[in-house]
Protein backbone atom coordinates (compact mmCIF):
# COMPACT_ATOMS: atom_id res chain seq x y z
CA UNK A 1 -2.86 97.33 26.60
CA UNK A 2 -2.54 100.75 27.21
CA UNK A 3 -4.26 102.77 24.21
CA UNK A 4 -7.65 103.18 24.97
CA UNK A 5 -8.70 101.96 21.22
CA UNK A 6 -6.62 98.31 21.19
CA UNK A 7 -8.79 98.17 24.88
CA UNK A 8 -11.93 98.82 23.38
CA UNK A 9 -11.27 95.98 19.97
CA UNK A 10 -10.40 93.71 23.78
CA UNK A 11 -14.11 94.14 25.01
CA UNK A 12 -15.15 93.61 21.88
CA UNK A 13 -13.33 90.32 21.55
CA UNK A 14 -14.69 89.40 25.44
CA UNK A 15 -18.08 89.85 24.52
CA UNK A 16 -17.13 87.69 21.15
CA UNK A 17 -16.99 84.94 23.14
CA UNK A 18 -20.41 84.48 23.85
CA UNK A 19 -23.11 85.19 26.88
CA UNK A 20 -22.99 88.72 29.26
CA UNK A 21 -20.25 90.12 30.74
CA UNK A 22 -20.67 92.29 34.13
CA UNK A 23 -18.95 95.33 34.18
CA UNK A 24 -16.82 94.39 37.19
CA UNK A 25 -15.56 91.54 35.27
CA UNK A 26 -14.77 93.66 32.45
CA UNK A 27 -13.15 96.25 34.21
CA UNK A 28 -11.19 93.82 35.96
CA UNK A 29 -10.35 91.86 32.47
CA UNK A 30 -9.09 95.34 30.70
CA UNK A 31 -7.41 97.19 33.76
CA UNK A 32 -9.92 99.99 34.22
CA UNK A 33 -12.59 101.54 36.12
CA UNK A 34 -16.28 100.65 35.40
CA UNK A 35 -17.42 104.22 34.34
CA UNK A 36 -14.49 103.48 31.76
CA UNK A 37 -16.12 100.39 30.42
CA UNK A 38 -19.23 102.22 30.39
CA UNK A 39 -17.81 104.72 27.65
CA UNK A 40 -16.51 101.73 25.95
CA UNK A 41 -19.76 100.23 25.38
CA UNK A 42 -20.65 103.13 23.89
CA UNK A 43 -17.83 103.52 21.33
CA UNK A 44 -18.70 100.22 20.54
CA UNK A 45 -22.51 101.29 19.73
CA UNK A 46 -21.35 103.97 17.38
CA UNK A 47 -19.14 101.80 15.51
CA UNK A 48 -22.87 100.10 14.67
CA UNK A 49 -22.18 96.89 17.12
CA UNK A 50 -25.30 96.01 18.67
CA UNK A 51 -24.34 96.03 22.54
CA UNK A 52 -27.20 94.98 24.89
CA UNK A 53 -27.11 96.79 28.25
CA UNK A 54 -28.68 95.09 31.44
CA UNK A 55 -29.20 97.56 34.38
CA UNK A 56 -28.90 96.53 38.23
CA UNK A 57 -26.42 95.31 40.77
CA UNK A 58 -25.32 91.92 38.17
CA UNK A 59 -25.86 94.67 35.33
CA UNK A 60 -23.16 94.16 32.07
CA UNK A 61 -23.27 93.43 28.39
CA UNK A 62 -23.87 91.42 25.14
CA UNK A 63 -24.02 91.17 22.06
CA UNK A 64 -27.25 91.02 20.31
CA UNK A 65 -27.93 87.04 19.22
CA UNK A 66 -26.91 86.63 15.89
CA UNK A 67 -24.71 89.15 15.56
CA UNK A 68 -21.27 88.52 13.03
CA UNK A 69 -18.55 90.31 13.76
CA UNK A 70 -15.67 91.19 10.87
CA UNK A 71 -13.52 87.93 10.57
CA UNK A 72 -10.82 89.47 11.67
CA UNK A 73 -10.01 92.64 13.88
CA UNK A 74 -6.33 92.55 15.71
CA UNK A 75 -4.24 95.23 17.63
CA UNK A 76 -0.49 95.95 16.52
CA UNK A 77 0.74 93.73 19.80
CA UNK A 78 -2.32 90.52 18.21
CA UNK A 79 -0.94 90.72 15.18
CA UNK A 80 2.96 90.65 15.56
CA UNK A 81 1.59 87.94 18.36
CA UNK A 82 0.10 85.90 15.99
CA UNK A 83 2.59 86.49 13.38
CA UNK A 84 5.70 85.00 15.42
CA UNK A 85 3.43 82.07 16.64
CA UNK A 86 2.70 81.35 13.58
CA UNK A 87 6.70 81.23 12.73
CA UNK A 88 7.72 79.57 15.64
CA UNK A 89 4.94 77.16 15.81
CA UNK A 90 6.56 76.13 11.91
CA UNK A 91 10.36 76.22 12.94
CA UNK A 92 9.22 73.71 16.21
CA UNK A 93 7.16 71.16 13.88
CA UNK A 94 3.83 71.75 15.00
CA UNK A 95 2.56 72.66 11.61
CA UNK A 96 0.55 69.71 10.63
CA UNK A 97 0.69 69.97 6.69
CA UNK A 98 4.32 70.97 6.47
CA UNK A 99 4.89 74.47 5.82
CA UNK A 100 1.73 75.22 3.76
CA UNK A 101 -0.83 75.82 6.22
CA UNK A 102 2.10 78.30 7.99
CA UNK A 103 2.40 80.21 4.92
CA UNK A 104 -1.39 80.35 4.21
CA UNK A 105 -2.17 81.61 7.66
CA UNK A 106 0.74 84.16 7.59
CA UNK A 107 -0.79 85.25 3.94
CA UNK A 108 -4.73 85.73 4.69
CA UNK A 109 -3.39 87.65 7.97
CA UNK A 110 -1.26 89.71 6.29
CA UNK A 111 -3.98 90.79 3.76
CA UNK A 112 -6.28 92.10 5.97
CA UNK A 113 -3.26 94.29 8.28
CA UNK A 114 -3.00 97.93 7.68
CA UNK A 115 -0.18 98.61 5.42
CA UNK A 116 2.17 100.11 7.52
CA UNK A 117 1.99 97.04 10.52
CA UNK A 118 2.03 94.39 7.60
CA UNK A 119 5.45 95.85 6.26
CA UNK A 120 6.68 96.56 9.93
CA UNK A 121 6.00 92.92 10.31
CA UNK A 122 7.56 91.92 7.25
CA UNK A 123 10.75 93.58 8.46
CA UNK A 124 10.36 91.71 11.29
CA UNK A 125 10.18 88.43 9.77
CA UNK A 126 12.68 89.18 7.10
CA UNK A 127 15.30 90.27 9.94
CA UNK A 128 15.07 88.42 12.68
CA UNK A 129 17.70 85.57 13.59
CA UNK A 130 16.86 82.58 15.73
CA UNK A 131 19.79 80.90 17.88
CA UNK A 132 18.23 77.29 17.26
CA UNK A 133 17.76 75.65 14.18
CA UNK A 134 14.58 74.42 12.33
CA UNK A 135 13.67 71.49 13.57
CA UNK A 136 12.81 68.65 10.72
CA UNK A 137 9.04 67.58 11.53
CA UNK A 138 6.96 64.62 10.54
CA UNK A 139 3.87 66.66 10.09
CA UNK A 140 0.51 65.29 11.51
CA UNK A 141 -2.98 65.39 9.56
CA UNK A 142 -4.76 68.10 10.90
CA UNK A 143 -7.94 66.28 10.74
CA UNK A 144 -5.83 63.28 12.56
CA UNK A 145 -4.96 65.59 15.24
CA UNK A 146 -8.50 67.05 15.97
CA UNK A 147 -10.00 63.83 15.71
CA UNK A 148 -8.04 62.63 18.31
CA UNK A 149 -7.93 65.67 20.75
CA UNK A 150 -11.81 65.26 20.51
CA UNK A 151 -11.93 61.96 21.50
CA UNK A 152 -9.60 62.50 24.38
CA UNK A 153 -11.85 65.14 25.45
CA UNK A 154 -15.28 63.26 25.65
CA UNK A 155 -13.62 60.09 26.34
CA UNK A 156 -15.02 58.07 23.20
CA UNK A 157 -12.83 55.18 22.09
CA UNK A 158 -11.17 55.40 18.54
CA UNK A 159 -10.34 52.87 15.69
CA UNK A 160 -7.17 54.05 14.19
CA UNK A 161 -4.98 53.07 10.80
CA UNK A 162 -1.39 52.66 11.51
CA UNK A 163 1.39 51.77 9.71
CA UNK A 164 4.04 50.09 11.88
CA UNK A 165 8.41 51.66 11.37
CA UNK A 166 8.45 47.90 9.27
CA UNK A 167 5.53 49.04 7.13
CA UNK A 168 2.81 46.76 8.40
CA UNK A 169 -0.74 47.95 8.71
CA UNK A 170 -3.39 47.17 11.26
CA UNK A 171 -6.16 48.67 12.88
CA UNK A 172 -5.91 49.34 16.02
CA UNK A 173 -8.89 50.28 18.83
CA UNK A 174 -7.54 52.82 21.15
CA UNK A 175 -8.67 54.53 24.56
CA UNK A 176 -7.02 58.12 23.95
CA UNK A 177 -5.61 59.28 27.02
CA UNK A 178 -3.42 61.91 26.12
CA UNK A 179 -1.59 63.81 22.90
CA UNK A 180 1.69 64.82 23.66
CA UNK A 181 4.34 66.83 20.98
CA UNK A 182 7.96 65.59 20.91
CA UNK A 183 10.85 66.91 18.74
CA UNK A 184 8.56 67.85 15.65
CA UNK A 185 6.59 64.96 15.97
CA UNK A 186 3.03 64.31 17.83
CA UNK A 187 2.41 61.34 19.41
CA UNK A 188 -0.83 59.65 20.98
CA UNK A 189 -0.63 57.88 23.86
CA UNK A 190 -3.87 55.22 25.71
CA UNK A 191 -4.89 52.03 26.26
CA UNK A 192 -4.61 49.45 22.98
CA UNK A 193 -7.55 46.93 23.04
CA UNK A 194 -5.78 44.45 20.78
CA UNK A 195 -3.10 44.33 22.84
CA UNK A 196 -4.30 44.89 26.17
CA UNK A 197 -1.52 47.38 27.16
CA UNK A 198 -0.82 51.29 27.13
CA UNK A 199 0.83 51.95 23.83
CA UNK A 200 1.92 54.69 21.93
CA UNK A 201 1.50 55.71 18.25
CA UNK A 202 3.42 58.10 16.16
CA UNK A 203 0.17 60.64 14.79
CA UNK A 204 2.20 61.01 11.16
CA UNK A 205 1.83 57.22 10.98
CA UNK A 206 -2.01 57.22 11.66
CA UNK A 207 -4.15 57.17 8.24
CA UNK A 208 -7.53 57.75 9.51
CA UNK A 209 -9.36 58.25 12.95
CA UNK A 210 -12.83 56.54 13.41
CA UNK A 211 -14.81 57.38 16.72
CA UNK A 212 -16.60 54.93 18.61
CA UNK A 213 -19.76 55.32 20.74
CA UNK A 214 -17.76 53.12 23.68
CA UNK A 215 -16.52 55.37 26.69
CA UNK A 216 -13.66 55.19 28.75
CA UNK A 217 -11.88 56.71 32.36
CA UNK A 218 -8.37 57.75 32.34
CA UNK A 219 -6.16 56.19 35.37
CA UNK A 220 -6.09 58.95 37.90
CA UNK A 221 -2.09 58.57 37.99
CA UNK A 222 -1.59 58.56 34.04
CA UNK A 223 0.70 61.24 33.00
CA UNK A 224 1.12 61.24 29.45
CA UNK A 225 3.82 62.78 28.62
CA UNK A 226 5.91 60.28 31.21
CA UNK A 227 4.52 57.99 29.30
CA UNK A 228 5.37 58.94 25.49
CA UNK A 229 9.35 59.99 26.41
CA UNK A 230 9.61 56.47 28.42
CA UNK A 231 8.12 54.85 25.49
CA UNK A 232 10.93 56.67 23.27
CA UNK A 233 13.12 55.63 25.58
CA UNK A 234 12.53 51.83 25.25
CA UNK A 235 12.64 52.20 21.13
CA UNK A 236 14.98 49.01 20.19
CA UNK A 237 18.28 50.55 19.41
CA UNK A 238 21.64 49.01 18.29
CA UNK A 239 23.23 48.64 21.99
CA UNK A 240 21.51 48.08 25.46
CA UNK A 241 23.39 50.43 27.66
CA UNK A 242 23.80 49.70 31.56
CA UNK A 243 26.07 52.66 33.21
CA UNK A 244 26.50 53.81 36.89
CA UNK A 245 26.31 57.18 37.90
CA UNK A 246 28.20 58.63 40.64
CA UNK A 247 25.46 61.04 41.59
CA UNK A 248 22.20 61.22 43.66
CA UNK A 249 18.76 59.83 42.42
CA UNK A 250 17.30 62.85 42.50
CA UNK A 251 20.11 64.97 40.69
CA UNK A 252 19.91 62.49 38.36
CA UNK A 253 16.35 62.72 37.41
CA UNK A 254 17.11 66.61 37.40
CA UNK A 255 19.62 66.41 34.61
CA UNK A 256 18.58 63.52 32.42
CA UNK A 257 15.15 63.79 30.46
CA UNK A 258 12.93 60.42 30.86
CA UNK A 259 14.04 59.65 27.20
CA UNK A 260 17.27 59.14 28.00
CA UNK A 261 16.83 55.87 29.85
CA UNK A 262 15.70 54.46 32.95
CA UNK A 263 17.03 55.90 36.53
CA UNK A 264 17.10 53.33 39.39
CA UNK A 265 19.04 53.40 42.85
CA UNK A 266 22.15 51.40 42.70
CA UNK A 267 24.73 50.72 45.77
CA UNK A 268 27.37 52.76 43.85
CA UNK A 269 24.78 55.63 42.68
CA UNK A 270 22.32 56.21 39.93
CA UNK A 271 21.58 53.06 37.73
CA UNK A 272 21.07 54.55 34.18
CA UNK A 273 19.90 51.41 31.86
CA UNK A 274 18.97 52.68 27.97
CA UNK A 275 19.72 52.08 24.83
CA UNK A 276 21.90 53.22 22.16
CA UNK A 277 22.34 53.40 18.40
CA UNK A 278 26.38 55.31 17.87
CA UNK A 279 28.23 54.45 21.06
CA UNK A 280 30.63 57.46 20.56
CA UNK A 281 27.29 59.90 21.27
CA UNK A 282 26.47 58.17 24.44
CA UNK A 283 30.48 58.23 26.05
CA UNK A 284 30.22 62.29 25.03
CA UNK A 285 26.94 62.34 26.62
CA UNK A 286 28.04 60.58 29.89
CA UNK A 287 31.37 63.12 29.89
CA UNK A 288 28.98 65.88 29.41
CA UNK A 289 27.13 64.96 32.56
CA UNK A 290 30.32 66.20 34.78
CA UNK A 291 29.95 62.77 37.44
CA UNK A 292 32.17 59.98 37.51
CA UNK A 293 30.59 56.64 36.26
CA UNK A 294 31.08 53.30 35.70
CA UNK A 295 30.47 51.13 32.33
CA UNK A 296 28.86 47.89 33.51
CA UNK A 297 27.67 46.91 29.38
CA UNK A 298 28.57 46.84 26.50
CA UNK A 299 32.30 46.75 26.86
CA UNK A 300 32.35 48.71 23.63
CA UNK A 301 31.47 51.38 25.55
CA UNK A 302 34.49 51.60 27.57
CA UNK A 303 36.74 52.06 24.04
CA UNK A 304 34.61 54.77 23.29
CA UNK A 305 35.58 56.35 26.30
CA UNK A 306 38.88 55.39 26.52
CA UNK A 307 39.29 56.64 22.67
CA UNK A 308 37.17 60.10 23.72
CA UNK A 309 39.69 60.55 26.41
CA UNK A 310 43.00 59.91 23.95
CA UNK A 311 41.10 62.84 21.94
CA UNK A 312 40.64 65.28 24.93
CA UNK A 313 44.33 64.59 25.99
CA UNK A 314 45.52 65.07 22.46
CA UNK A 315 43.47 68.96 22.25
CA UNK A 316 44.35 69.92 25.75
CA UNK A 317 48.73 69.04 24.81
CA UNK A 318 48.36 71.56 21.91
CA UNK A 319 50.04 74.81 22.55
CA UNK A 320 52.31 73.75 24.82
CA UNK A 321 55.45 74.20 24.23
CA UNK A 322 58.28 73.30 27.00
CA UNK A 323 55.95 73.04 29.90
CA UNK A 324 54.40 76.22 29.24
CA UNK A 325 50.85 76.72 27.36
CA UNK A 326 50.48 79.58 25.01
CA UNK A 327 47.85 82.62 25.68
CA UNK A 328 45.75 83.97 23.51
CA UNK A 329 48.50 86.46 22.17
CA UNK A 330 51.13 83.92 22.40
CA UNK A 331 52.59 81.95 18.97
């Protein structure tokens, strides 16, 4: 920040938080000298915020108990912040009521902006281009979502509602280890009493969230976001794939996300075993990789590599005419 009045509004929000700041902290925090947090605190006082002063060596400031600041005071850099997380947070699938609460958020912001940011900001919005496209969601109750980040947080087992991909319900009493977000969808991840077993449950799926009193610990090794893309990973598909890589381990594991299968060492390579449901997609995937490999199942496979490879020879003939390929200027 380097106006002096968006630095002030940032030791106002610090001292939002809650409790006293020192001034060496503060200082620190905004990137100036204490005698300039000093005059701060004073701007502050003739704006009519109550700032409490406490002299000595640990000296700093609060804000009186009690005190309610305006609901909502941003700088032009917080607001066009806010604004474009707002978008991008909706074109990603995070938004857990579709695009509603997006558009209500962007709306009660944009009321309280000065006029000329809010239509600077609506130029913004209105111009700007993204290189990706929107990605289709399965939006996630917000009170589902909070429910179960709380629990994760204090440890406190959950009964959940789910509704299976076949349409059967069941309840289901979960230790919530982790909440991980996926290609627009959430997804929790912990231990399933019924079942004895870490499972994983799609959040858009989940009807209700009731907490427990029961506590749990989380394995000291559990990573959950290993463990949601593996579980992806093993989803049933149309085809079990088995294909050898003719590559390191460790490149391997470099290149391919743990979704797309499971990486093992193999005499000849990289064992990649996974599944798939359009066997076309997975011979342009393995072409894509750039290493030779080797089909081991399903023999399908190996026509839909053999047929990719009839289409590549087919594009790369075209243009040539009597052994010599046209240029870009040619006929």
């Amino acid at each position: 920040m380097t106006r002096p009045t968006a630095r002030v509004l940032a030791m106002l929000e610090l001292l939002q938080a809650g409790g006293q700041r020192t001034v060496g902290d503060l200082a620190v925090r905004l990137g100036v000298d204490e005698r300039t947090v000093r005059r701060y605190a004073e701007h502050l006082a003739d704006l009519g915020i109550p700032v409490q002063a406490q002299r000595g060596r640990y000296g700093g400031y609060r804000l009186s108990p009690g005190y309610k600041l305006p609901p909502l005071m941003l700088t032009d850099d917080e607001a066009v912040a806010v604004v474009l997380g707002l978008r991008a947070a909706e074109r990603a699938g995070l938004a857990t009521t579709a695009h509603a609460a997006t558009d209500s958020a962007l709306a009660k912001v944009s009321r309280v902006l000065p006029q000329t940011l809010g239509q600077r900001l609506d130029s913004l919005l209105s111009s700007a281009q993204f290189t990706t496209s929107a990605r289709a969601s399965a939006p996630a109750g917000a009170d589902t979502l909070l429910g179960l980040a709380s629990a994760a947080q204090a440890r406190r087992t959950v009964v959940i509602a789910y509704t299976a991909w076949d349409g059967r319900e069941s309840q289901r009493e979960l230790d919530v280890y982790g909440l991980v977000f996926h290609s627009g969808r959430w997804y929790v991840t912990g231990h399933d009493h019924g079942r004895d077993d870490v499972r994983t449950f799609r959040l858009d799926r989940i009807a209700s969230v009731e907490h427990r009193d029961s506590s749990y610990d989380v394995p000291a090794d559990f990573d959950a976001k290993t463990q949601v893309m593996s579980g992806i990973a093993a989803v049933r598909w149309s085809h079990e794939v088995s294909v050898v890589l003719r590559t390191t381990l460790a490149d391997a594991a470099e290149r391919l996300p743990p979704s797309a299968g499971r990486l093992s060492e193999h005499a000849d390579g990289v064992l990649l075993e996974t599944r798939a449901e359009h066997l076309d997609g997975m011979a342009r995937m393995l072409a894509g990789l750039g290493w030779d490999f080797e089909v081991i199942t399903p023999d399908a496979l190996r026509d839909e590599v053999l047929a990719l490879s009839d289409r590549l020879r087919v594009s790369a003939a075209r243009g040539v005419v009597a052994g010599t390929t046209a240029g870009p200027n040619g006929p």
